[in-house]
PDB file of N, CA and C in Angstrom:
ATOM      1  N   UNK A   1       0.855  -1.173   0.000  1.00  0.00           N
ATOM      2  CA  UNK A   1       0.000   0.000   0.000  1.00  0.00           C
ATOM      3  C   UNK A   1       0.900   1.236   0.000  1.00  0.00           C
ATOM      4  N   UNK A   2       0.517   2.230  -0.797  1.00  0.00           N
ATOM      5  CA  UNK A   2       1.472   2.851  -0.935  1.00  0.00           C
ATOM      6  C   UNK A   2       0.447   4.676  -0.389  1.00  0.00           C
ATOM      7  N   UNK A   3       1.321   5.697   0.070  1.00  0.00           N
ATOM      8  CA  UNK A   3      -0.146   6.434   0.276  1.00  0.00           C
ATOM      9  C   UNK A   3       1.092   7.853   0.087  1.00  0.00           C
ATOM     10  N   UNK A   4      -0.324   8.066  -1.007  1.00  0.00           N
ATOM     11  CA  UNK A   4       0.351   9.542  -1.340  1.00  0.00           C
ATOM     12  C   UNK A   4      -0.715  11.071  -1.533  1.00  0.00           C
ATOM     13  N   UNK A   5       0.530  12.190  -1.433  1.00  0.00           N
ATOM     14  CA  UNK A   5      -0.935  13.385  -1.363  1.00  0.00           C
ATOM     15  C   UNK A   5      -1.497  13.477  -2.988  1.00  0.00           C
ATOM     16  N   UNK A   6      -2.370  13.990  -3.217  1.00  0.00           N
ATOM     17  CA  UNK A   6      -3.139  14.598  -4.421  1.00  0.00           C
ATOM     18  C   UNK A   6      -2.553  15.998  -4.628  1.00  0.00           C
ATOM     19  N   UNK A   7      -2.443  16.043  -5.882  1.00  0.00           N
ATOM     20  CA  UNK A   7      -1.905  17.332  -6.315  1.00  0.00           C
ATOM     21  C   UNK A   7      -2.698  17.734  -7.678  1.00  0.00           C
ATOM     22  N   UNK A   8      -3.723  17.442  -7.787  1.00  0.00           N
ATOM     23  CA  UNK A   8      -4.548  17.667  -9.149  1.00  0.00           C
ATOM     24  C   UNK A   8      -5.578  18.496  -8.657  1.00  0.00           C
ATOM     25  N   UNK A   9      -6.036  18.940  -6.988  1.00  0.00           N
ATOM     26  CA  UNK A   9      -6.725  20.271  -7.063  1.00  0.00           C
ATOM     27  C   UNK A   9      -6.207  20.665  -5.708  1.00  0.00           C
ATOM     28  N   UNK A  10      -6.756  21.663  -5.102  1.00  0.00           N
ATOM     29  CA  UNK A  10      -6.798  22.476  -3.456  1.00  0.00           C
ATOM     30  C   UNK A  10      -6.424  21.622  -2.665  1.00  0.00           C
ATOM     31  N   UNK A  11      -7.221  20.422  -2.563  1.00  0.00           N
ATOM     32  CA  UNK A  11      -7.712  20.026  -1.230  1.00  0.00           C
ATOM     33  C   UNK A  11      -6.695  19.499  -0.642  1.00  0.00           C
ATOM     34  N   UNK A  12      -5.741  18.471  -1.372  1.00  0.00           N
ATOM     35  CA  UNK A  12      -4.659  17.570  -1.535  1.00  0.00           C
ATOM     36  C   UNK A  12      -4.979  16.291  -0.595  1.00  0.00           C
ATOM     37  N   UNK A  13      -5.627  15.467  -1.279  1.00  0.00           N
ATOM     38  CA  UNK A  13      -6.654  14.607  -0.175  1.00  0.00           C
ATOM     39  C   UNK A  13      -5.165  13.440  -0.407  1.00  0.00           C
ATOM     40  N   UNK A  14      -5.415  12.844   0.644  1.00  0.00           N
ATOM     41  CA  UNK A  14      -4.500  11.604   1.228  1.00  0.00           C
ATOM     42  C   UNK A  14      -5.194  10.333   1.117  1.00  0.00           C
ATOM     43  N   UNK A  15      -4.239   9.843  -0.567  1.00  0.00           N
ATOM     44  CA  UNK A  15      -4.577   9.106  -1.499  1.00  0.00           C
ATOM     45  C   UNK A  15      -4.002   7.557  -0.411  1.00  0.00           C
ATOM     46  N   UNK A  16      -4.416   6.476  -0.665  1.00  0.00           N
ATOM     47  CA  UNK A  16      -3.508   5.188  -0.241  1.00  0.00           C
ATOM     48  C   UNK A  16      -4.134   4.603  -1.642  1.00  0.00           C
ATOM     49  N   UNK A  17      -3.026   4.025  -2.405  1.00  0.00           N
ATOM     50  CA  UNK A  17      -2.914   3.497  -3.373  1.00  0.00           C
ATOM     51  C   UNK A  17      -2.464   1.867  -2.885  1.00  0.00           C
ATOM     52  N   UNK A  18      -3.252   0.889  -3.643  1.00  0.00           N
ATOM     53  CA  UNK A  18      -3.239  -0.842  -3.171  1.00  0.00           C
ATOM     54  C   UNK A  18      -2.775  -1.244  -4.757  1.00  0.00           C
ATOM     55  N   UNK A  19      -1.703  -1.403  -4.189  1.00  0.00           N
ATOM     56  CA  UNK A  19      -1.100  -2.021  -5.474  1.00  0.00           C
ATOM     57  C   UNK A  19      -1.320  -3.829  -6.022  1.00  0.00           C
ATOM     58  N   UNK A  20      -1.610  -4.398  -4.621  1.00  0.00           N
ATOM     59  CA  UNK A  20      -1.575  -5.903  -4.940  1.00  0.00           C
ATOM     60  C   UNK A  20      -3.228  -5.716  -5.424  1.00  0.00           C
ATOM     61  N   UNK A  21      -4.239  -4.689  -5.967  1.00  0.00           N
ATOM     62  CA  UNK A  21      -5.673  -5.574  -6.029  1.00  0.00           C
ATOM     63  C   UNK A  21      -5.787  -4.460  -6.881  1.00  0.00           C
ATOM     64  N   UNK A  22      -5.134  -4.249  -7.914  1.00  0.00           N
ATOM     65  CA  UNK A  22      -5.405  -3.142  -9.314  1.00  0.00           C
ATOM     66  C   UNK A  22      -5.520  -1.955  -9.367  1.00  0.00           C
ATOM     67  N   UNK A  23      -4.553  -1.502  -8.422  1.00  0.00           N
ATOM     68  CA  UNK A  23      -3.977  -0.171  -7.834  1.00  0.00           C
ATOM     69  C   UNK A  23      -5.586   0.444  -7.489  1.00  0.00           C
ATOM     70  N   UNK A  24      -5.899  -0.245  -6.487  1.00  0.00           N
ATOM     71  CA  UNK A  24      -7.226   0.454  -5.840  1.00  0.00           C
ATOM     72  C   UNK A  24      -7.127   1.670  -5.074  1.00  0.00           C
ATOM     73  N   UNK A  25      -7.936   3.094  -5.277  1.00  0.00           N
ATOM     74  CA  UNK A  25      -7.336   3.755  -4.334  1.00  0.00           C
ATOM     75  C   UNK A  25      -8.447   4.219  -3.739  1.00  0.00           C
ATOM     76  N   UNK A  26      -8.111   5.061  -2.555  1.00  0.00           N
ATOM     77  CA  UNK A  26      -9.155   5.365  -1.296  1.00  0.00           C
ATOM     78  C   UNK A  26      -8.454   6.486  -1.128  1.00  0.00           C
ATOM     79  N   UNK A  27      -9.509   7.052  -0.194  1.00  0.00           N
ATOM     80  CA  UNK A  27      -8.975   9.205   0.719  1.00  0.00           C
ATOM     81  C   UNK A  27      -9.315   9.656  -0.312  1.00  0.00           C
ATOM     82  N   UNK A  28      -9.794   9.216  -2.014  1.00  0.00           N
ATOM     83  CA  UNK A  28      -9.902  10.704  -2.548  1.00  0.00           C
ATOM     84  C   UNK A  28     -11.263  11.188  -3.225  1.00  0.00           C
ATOM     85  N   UNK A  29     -11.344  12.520  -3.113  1.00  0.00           N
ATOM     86  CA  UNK A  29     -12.519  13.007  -3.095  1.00  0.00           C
ATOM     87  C   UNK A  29     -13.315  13.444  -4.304  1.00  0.00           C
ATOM     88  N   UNK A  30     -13.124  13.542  -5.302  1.00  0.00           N
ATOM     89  CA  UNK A  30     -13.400  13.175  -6.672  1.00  0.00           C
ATOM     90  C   UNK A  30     -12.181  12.526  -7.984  1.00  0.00           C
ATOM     91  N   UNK A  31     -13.153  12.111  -8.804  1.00  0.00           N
ATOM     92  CA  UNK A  31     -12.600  11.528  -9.636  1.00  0.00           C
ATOM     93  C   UNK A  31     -11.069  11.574  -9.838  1.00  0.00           C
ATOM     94  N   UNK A  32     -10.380  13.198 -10.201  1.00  0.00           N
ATOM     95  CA  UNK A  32      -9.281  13.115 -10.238  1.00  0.00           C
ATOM     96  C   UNK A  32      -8.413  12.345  -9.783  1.00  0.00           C
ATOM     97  N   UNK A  33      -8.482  12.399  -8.379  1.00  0.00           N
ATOM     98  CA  UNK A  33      -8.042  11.522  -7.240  1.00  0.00           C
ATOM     99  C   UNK A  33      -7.043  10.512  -7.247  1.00  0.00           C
ATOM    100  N   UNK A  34      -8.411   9.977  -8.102  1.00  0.00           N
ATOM    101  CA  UNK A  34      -8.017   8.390  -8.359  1.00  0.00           C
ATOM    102  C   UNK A  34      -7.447   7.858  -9.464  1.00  0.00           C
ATOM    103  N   UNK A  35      -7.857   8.838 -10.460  1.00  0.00           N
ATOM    104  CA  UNK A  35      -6.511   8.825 -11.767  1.00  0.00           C
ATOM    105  C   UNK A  35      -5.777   8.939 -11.657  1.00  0.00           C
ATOM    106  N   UNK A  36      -5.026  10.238 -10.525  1.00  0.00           N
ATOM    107  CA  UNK A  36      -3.413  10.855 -10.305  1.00  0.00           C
ATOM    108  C   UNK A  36      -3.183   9.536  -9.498  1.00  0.00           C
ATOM    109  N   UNK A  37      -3.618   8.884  -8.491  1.00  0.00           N
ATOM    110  CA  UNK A  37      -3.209   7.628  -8.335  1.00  0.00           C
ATOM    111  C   UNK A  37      -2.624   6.789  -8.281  1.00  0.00           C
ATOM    112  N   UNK A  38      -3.812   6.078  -9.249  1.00  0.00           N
ATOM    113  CA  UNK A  38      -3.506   4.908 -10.179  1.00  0.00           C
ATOM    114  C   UNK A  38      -2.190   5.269 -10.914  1.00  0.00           C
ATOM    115  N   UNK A  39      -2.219   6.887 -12.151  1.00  0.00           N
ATOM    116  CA  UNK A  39      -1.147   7.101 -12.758  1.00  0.00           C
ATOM    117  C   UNK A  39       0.504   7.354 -12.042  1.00  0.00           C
ATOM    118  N   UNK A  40       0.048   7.606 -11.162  1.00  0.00           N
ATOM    119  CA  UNK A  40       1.901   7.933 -10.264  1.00  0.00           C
ATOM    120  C   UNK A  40       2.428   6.907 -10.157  1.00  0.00           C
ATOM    121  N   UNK A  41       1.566   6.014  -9.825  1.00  0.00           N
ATOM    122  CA  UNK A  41       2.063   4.508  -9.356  1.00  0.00           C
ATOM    123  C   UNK A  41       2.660   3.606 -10.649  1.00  0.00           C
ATOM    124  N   UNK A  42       2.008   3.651 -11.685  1.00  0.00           N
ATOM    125  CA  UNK A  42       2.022   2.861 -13.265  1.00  0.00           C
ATOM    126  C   UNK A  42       2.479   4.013 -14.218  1.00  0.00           C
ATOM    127  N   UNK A  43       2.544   5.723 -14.245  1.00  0.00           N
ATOM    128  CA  UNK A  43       3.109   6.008 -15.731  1.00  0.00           C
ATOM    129  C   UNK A  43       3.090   7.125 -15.049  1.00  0.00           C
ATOM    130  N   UNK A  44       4.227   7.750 -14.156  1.00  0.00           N
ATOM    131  CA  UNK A  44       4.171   9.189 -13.577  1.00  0.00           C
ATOM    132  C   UNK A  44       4.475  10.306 -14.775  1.00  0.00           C
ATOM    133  N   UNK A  45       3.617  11.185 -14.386  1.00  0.00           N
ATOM    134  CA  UNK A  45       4.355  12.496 -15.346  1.00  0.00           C
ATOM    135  C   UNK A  45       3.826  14.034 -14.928  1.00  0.00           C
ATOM    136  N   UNK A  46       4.912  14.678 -15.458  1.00  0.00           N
ATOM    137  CA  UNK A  46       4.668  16.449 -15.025  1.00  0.00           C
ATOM    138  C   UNK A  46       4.544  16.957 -15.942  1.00  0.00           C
ATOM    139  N   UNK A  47       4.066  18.388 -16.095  1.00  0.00           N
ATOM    140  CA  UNK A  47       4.665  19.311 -16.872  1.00  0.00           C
ATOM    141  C   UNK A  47       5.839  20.086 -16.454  1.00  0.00           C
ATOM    142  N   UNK A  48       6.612  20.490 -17.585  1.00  0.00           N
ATOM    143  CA  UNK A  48       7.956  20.633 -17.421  1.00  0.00           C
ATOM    144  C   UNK A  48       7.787  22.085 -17.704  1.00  0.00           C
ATOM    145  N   UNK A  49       8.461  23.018 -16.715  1.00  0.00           N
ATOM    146  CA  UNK A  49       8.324  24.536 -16.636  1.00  0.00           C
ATOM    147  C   UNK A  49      10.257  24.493 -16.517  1.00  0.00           C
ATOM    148  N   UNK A  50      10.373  26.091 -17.216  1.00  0.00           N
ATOM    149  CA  UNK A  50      11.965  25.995 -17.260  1.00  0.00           C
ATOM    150  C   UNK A  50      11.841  27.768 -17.623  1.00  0.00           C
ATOM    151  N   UNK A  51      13.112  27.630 -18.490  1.00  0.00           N
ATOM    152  CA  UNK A  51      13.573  29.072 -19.070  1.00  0.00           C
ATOM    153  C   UNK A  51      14.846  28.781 -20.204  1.00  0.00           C
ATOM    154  N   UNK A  52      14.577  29.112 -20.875  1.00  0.00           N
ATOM    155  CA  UNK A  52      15.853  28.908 -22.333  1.00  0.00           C
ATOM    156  C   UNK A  52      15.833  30.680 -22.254  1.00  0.00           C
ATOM    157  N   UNK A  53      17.651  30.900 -23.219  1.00  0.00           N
ATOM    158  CA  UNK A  53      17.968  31.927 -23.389  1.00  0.00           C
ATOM    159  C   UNK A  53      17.752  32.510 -25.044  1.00  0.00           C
ATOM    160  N   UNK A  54      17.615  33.945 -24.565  1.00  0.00           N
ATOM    161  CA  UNK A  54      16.990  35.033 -25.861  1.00  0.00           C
ATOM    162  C   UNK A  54      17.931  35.881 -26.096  1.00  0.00           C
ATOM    163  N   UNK A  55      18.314  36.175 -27.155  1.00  0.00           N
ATOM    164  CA  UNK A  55      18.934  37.347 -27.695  1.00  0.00           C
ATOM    165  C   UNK A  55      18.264  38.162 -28.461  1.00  0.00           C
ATOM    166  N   UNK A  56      18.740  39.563 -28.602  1.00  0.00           N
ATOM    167  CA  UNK A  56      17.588  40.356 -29.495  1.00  0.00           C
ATOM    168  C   UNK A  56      16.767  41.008 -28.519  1.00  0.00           C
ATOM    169  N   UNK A  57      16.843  40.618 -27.346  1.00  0.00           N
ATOM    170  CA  UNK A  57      15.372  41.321 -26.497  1.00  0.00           C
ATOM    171  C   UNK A  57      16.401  41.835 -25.366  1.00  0.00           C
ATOM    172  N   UNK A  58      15.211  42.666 -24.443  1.00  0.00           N
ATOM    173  CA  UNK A  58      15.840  43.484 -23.249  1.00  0.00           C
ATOM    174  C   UNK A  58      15.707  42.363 -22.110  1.00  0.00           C
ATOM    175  N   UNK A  59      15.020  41.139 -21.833  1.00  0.00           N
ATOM    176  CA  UNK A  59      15.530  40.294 -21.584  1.00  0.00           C
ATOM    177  C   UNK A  59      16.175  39.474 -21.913  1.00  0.00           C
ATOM    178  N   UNK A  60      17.039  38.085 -21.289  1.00  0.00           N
ATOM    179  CA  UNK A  60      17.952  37.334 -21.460  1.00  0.00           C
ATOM    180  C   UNK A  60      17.220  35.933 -21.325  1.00  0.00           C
ATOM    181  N   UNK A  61      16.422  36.057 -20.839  1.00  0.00           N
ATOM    182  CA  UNK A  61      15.773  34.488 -20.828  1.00  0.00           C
ATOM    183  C   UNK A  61      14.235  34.896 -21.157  1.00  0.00           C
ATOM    184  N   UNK A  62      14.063  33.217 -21.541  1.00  0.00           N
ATOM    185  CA  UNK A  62      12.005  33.285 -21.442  1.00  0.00           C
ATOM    186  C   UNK A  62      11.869  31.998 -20.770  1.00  0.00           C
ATOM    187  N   UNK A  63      10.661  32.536 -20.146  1.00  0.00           N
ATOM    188  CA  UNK A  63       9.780  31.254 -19.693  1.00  0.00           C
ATOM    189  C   UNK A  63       9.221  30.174 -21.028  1.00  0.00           C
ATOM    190  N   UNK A  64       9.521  29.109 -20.599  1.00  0.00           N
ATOM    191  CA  UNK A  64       8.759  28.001 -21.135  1.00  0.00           C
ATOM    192  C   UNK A  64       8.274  26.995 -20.857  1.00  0.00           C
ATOM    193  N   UNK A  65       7.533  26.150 -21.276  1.00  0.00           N
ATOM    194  CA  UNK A  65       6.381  24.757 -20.564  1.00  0.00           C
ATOM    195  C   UNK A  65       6.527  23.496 -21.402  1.00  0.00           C
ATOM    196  N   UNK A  66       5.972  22.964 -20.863  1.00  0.00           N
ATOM    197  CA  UNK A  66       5.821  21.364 -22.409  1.00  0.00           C
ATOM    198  C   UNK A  66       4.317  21.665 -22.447  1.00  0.00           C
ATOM    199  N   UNK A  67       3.919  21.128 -23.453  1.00  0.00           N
ATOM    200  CA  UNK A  67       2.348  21.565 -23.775  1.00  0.00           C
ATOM    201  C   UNK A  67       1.350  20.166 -23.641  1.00  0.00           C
ATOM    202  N   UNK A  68       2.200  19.408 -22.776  1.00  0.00           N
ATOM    203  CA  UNK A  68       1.577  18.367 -22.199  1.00  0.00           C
ATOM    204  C   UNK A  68       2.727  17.942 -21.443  1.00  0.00           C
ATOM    205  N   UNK A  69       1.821  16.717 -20.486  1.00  0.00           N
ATOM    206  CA  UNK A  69       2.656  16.144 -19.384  1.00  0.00           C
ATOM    207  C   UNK A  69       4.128  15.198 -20.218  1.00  0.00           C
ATOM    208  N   UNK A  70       4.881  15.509 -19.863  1.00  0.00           N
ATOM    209  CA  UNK A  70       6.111  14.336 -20.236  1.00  0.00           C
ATOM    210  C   UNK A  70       6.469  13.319 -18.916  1.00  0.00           C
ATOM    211  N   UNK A  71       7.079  12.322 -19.485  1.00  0.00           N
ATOM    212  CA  UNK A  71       7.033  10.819 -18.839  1.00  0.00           C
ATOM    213  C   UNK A  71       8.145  11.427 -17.365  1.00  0.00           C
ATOM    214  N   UNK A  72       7.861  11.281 -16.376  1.00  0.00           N
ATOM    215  CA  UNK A  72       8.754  11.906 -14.999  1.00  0.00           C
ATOM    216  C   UNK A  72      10.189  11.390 -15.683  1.00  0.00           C
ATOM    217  N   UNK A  73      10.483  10.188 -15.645  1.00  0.00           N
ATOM    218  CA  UNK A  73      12.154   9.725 -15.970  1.00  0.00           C
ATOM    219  C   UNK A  73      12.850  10.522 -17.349  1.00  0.00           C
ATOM    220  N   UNK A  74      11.616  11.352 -17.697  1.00  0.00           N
ATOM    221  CA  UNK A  74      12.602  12.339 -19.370  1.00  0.00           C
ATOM    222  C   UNK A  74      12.292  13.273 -18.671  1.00  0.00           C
ATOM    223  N   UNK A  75      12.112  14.105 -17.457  1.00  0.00           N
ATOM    224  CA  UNK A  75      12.479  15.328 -16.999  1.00  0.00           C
ATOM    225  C   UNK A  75      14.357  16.291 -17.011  1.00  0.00           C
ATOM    226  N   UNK A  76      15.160  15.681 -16.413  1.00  0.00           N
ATOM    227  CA  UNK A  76      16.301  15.333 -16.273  1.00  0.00           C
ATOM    228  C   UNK A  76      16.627  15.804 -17.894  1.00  0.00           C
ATOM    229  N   UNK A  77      16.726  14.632 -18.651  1.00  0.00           N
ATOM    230  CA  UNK A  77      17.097  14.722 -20.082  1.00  0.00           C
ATOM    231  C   UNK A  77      16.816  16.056 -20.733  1.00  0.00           C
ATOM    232  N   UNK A  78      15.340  16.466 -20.285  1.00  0.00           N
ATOM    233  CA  UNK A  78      14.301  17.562 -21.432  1.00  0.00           C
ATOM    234  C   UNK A  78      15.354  18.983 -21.064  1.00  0.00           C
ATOM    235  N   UNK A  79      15.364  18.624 -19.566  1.00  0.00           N
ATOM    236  CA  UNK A  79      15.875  19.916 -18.930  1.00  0.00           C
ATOM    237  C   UNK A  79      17.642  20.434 -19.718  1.00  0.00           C
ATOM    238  N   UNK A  80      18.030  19.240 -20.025  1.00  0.00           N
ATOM    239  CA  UNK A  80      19.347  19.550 -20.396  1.00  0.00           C
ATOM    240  C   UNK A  80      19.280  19.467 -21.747  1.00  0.00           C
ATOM    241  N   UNK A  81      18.597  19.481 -22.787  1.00  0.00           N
ATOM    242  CA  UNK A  81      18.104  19.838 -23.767  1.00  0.00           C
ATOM    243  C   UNK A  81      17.834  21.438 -24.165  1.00  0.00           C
ATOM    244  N   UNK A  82      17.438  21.840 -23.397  1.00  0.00           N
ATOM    245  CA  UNK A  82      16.691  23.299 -23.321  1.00  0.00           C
ATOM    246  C   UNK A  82      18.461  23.967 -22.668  1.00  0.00           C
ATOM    247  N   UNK A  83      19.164  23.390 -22.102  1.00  0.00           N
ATOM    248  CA  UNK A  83      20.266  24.536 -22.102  1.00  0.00           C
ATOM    249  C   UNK A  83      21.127  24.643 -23.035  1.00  0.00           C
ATOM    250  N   UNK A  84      20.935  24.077 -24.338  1.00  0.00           N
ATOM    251  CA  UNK A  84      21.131  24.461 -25.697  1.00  0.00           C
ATOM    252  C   UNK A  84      20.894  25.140 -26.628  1.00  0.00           C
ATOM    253  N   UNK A  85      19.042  25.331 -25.995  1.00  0.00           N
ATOM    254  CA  UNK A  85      18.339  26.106 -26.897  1.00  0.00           C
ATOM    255  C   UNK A  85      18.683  27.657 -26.760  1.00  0.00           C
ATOM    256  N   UNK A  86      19.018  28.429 -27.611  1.00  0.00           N
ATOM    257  CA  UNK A  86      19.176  29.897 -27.754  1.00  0.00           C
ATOM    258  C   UNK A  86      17.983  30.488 -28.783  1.00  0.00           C
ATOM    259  N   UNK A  87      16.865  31.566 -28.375  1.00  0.00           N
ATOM    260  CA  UNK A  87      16.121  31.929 -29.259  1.00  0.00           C
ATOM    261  C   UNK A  87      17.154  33.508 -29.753  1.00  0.00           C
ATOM    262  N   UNK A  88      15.970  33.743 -30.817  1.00  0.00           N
ATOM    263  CA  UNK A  88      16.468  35.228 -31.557  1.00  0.00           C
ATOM    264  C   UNK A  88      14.933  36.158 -30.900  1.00  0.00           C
ATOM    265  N   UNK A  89      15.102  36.862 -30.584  1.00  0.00           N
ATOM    266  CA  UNK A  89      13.862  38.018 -30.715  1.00  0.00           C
ATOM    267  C   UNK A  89      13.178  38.159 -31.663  1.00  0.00           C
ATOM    268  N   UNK A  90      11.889  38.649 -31.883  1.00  0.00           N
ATOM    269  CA  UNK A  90      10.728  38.384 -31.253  1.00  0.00           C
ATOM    270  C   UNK A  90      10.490  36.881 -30.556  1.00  0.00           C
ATOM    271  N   UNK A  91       9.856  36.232 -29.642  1.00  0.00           N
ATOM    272  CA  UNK A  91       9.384  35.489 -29.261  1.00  0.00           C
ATOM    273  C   UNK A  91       8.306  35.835 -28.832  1.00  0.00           C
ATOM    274  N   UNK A  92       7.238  35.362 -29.275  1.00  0.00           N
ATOM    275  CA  UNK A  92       5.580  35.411 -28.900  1.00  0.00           C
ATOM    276  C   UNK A  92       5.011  33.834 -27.626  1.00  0.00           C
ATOM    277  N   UNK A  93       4.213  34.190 -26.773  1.00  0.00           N
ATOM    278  CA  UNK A  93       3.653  32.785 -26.101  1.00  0.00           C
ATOM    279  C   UNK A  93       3.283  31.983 -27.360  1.00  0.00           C
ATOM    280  N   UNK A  94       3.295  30.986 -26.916  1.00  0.00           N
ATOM    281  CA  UNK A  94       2.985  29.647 -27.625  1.00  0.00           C
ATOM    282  C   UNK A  94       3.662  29.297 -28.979  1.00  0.00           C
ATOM    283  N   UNK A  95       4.820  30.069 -28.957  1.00  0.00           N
ATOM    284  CA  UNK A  95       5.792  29.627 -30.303  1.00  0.00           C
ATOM    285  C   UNK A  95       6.961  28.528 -29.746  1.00  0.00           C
ATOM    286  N   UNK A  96       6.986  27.582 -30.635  1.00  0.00           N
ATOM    287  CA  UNK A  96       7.494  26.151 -30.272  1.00  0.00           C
ATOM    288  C   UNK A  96       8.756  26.614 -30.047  1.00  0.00           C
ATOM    289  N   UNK A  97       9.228  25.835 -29.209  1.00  0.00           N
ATOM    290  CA  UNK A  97      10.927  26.256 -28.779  1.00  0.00           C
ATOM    291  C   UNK A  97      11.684  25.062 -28.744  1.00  0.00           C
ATOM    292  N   UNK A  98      10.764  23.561 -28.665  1.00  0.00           N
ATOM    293  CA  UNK A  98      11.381  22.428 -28.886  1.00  0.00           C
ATOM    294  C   UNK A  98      10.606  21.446 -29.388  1.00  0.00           C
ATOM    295  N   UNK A  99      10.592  20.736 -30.633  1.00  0.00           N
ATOM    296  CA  UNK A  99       9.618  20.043 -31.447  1.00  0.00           C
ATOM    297  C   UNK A  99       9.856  18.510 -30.507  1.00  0.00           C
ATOM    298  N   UNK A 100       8.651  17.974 -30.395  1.00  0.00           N
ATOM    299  CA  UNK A 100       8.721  16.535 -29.994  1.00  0.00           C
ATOM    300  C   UNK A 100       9.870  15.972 -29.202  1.00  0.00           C
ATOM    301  N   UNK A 101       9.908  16.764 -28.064  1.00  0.00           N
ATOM    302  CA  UNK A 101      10.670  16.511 -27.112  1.00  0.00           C
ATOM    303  C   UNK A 101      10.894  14.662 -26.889  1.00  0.00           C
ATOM    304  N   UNK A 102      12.327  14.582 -26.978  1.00  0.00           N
ATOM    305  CA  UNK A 102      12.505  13.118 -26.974  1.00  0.00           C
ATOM    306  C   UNK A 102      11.906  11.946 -27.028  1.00  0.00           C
ATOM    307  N   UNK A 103      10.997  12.203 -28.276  1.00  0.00           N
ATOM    308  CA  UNK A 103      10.438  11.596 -29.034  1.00  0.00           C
ATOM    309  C   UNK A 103       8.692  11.213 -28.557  1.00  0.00           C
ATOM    310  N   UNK A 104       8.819  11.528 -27.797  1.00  0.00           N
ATOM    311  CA  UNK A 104       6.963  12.106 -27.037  1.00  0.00           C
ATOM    312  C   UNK A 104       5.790  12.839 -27.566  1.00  0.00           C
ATOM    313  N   UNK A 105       6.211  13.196 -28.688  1.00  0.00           N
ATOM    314  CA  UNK A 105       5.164  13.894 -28.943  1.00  0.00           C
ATOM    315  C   UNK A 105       4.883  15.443 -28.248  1.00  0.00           C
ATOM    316  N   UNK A 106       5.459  15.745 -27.761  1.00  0.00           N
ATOM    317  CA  UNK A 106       5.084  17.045 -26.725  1.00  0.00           C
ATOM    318  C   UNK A 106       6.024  17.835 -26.926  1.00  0.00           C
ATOM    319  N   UNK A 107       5.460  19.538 -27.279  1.00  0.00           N
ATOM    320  CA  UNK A 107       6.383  20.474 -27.633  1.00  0.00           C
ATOM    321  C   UNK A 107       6.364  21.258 -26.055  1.00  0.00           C
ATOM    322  N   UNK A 108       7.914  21.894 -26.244  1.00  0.00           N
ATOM    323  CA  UNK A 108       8.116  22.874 -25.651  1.00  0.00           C
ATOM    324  C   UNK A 108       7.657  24.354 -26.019  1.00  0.00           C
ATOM    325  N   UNK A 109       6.945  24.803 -25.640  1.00  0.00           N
ATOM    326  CA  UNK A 109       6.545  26.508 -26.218  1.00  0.00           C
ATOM    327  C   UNK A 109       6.642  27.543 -24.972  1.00  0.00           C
ATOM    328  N   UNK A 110       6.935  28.425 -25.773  1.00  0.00           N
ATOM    329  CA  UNK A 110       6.826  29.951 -25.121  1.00  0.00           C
ATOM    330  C   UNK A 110       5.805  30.495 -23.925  1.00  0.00           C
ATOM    331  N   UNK A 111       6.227  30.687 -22.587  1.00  0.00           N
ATOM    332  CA  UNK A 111       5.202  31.129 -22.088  1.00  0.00           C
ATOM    333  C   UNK A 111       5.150  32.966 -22.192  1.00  0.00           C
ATOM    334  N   UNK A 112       5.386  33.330 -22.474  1.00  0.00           N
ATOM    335  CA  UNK A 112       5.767  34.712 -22.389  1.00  0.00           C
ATOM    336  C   UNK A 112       6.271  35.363 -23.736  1.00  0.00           C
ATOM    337  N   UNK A 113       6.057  37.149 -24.102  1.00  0.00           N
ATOM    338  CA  UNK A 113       6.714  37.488 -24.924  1.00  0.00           C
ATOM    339  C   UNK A 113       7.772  38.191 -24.247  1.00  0.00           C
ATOM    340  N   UNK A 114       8.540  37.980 -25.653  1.00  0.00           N
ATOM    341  CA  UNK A 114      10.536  39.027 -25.563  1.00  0.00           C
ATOM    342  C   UNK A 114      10.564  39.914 -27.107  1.00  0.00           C
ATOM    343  N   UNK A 115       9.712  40.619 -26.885  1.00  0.00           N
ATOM    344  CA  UNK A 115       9.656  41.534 -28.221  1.00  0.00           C
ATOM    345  C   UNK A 115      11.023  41.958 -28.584  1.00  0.00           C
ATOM    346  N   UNK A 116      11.481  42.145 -29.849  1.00  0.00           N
ATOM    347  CA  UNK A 116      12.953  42.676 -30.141  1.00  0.00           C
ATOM    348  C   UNK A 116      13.190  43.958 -30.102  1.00  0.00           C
ATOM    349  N   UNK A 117      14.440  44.283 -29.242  1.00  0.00           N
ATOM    350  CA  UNK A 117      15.050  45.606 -29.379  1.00  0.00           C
ATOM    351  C   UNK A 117      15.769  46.225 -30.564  1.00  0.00           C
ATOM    352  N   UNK A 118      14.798  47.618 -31.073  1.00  0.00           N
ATOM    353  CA  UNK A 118      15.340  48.154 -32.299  1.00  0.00           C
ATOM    354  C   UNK A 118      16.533  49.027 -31.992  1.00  0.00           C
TER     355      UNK A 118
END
């Protein structure tokens, strides 16, 4: 039995996950609950928040996200990926900054703009 908090809303209800009887879980208070769960236990994953560097702008870095959850064990990897990436100015939100992050399907994009300095 394994027992962990909820992190999919407010409440953070205190999940116990039963692994020997088909990852049954209990403590949680709607649905979510029991998906974050089941999933931590069998296929964990986050979204990946960071910052890659910009040139061209009056800042030096931008915020960026994955635009879906990536697999927890390619966190590590994604992260050292992105300290390669160098953008040029303009950067707009939601312009891709890394195509199909290690092979997942899931882009990295822009959270923020870095308009260019004339």
């Amino acid at each position: 039995m394994k027992e962990l908090i909820c992190i999919k809303c407010p409440k953070g209800c205190h999940l116990r996950v039963d692994e020997e009887n088909g990852y049954t879980v209990t403590g949680n208070s709607c649905e979510r609950g029991e998906e974050y769960g089941k999933k931590e236990l069998t296929n964990p994953t986050r979204v990946l928040t960071s910052t890659v560097k910009v040139t061209g702008s009056l800042h030096r870095r931008v915020s960026v996200k994955s635009a879906g959850e990536l697999p927890h064990g390619l966190m590590e990897q994604a992260v050292r990926l992105l300290d390669d990436v160098q953008l040029q100015a303009p950067v707009a939100i939601g312009d891709v900054v890394l195509e199909n992050v290690l092979g997942t399907g899931i882009d990295i994009v822009a959270t923020a703009n870095r308009p260019a300095v004339s």
